[in-house]
Protein backbone atom coordinates (compact mmCIF):
# COMPACT_ATOMS: atom_id res chain seq x y z
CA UNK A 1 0.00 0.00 0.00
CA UNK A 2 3.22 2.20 0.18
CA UNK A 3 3.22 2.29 -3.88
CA UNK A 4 2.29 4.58 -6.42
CA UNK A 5 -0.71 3.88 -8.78
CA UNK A 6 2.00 3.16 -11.38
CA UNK A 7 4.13 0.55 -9.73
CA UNK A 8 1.24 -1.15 -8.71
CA UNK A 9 -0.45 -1.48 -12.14
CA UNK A 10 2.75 -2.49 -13.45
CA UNK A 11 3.13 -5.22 -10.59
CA UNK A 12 -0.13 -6.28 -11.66
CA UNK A 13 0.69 -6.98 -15.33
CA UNK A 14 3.70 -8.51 -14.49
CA UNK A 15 1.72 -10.98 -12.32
CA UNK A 16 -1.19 -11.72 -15.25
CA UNK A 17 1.38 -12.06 -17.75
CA UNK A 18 4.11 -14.04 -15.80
CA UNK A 19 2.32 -15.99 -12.69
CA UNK A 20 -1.04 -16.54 -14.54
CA UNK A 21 0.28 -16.88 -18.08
CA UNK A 22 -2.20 -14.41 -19.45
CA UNK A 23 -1.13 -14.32 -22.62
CA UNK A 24 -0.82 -18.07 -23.69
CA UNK A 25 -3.94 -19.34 -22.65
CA UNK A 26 -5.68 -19.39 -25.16
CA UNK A 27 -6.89 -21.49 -28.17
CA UNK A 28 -5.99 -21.54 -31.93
CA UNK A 29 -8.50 -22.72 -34.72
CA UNK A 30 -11.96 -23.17 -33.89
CA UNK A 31 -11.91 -26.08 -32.21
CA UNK A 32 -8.70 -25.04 -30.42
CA UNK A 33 -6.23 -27.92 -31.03
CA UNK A 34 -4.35 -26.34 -33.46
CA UNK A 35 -0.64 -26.32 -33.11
CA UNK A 36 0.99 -23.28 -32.37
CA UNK A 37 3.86 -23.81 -35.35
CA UNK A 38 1.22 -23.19 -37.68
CA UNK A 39 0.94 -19.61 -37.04
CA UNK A 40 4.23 -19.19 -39.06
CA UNK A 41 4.63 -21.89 -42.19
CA UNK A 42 7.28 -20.07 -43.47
CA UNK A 43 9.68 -20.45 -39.76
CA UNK A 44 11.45 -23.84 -39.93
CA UNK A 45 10.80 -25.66 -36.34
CA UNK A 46 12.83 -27.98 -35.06
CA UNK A 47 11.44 -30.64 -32.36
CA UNK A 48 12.76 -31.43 -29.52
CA UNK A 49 13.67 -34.79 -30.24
CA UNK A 50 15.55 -33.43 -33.34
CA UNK A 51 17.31 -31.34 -31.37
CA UNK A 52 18.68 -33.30 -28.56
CA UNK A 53 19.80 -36.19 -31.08
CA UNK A 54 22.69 -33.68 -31.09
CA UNK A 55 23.92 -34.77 -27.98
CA UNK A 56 23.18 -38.43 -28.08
């Protein structure tokens, strides 16, 4: 309560975005099992299992 209006709004962001994860939950497509690579076709993605192979 010893803040100003302005730290405490940011505070609050920071705690949506970060704590709550704000801005990832939510669905893609209409029936909202889309995968989130297909946003971008044109980015080349590489799985995880494609990537730790490098280390196997």
């Amino acid at each position: 309560t010893g803040t100003d209006l302005a730290n405490q709004v940011g505070v609050g962001h920071y705690h949506h975005i970060f704590y709550e994860g704000c801005l990832t939950n939510f669905a893609i497509g209409d029936d909202g099992e889309e995968e989130g690579s297909l946003l971008y076709p044109k980015v080349q993605y590489t799985r995880m299992e494609e990537y730790m192979e490098r280390y196997a």
